[in-house]
N, C-alpha and C. Protein backbone atom coordinates (compact mmCIF):
# COMPACT_ATOMS: atom_id res chain seq x y z
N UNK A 1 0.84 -1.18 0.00
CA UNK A 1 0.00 0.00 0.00
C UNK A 1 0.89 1.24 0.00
N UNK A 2 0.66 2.00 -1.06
CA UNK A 2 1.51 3.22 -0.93
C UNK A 2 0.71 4.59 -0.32
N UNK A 3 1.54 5.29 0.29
CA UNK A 3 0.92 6.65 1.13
C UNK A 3 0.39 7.48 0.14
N UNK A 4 -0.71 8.40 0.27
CA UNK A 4 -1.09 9.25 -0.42
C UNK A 4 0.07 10.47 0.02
N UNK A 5 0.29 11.36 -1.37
CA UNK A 5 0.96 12.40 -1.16
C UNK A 5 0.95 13.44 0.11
N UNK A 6 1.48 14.49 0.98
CA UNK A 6 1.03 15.55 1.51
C UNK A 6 0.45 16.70 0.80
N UNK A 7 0.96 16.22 -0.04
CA UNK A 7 0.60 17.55 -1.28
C UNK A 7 -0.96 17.46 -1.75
N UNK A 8 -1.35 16.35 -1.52
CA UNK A 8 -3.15 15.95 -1.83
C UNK A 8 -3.44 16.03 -0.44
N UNK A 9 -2.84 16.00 0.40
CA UNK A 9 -4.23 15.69 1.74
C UNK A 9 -3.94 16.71 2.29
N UNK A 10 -3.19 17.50 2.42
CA UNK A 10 -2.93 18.99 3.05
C UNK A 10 -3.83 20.21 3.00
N UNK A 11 -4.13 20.27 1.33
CA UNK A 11 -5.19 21.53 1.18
C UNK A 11 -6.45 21.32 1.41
N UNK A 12 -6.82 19.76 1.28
CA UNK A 12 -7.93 19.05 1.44
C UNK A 12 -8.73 19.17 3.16
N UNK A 13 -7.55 18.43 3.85
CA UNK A 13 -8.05 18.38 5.44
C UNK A 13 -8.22 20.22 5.43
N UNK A 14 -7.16 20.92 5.07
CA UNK A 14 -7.82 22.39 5.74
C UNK A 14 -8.74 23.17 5.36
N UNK A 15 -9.14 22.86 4.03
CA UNK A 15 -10.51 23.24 3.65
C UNK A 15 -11.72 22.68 4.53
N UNK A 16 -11.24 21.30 4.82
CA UNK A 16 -12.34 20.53 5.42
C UNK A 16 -12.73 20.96 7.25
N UNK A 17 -11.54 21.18 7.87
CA UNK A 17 -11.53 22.01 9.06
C UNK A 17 -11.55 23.30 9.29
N UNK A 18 -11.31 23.74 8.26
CA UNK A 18 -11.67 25.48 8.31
C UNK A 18 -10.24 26.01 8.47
N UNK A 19 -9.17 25.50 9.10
CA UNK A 19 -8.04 26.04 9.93
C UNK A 19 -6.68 25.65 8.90
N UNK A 20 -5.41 26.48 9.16
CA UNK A 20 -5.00 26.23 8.57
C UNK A 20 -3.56 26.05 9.06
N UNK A 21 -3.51 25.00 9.14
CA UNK A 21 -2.35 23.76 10.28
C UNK A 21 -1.39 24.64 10.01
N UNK A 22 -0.45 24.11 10.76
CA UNK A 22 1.10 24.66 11.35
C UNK A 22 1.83 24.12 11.45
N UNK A 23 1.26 22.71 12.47
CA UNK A 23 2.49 21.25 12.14
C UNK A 23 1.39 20.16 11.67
N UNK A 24 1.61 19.07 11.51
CA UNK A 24 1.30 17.55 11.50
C UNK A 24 1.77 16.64 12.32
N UNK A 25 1.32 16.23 13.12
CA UNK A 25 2.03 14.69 13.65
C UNK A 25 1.37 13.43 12.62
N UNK A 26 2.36 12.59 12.02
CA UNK A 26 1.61 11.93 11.05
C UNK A 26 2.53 10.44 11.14
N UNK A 27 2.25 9.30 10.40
CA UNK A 27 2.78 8.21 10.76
C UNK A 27 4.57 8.63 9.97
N UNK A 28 5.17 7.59 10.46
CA UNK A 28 6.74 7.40 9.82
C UNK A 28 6.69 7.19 8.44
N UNK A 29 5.97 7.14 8.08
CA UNK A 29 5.74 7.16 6.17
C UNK A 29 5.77 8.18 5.90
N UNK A 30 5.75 9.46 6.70
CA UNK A 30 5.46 10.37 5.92
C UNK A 30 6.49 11.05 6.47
N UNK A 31 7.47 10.47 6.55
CA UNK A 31 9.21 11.16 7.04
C UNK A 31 9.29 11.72 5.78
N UNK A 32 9.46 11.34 4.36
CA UNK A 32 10.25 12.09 3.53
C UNK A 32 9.04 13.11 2.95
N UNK A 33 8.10 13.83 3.67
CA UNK A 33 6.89 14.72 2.88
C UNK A 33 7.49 15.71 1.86
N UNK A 34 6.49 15.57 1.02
CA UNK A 34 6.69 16.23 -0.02
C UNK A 34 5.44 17.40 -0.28
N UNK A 35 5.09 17.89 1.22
CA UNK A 35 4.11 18.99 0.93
C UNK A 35 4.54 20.27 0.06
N UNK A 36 3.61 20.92 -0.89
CA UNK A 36 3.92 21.92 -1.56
C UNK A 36 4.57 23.17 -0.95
N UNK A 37 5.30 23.99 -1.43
CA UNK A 37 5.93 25.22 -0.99
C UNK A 37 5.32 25.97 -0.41
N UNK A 38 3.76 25.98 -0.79
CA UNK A 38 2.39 26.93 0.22
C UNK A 38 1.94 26.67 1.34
N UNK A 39 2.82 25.23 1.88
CA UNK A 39 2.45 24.44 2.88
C UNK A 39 3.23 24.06 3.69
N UNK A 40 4.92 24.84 3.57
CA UNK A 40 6.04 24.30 4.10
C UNK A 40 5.67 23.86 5.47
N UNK A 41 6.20 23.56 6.45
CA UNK A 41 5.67 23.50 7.86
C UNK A 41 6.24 22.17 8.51
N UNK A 42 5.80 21.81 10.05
CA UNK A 42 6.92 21.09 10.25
C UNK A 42 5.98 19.73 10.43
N UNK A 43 6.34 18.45 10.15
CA UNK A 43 6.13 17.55 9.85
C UNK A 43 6.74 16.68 10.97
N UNK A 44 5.99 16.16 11.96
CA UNK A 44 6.55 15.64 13.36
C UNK A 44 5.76 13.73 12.89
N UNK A 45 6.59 12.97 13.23
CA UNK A 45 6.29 11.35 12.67
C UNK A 45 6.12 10.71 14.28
N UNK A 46 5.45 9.93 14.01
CA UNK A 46 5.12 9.19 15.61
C UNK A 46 6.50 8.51 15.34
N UNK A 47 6.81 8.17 16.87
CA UNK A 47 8.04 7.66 17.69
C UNK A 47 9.56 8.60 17.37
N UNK A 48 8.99 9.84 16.80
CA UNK A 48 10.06 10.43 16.78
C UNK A 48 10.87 10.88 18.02
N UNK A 49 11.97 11.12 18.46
CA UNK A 49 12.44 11.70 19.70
C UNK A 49 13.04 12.78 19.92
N UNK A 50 13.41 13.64 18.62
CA UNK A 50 14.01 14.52 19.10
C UNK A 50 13.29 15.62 17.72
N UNK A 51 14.27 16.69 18.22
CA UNK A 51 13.28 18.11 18.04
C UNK A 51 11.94 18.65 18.14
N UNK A 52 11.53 17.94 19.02
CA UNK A 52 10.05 17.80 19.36
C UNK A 52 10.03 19.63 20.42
N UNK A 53 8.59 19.74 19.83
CA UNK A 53 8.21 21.21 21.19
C UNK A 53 7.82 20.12 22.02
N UNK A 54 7.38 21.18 23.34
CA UNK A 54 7.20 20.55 24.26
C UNK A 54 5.38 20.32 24.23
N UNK A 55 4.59 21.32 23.57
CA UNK A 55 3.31 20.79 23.35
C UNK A 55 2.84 19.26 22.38
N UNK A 56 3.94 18.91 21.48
CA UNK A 56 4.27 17.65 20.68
C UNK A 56 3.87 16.42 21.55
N UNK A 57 5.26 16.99 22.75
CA UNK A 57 5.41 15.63 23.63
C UNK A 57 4.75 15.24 24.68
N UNK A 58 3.72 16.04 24.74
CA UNK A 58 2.65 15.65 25.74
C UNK A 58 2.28 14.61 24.60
């Protein structure tokens, strides 16, 4: 099964929530994201450990 792009589900979920994200926490598949340039932002993967904020690591 391959991951859908960030670049498709990015503009999608924030249309769909109204809001317009800042980070993602998203599975380890989506370590190498390839969200568009309108969407740079930081991309946090479960079991990651470091460079985390501290609102992340709650």
């Amino acid at each position: 099964m391959t991951a859908i792009p960030l670049a498709a589900v990015i503009p999608d979920m924030q249309r769909i929530i109204g809001y317009e994200t800042q980070r993602i926490l998203a599975d380890a598949g989506y370590r190498g994201q390839n969200a568009p340039q309108s969407h740079k932002f930081r991309v946090f993967t479960a079991g990651q450990k470091r460079r985390l904020t501290s609102a992340i690591k709650r």
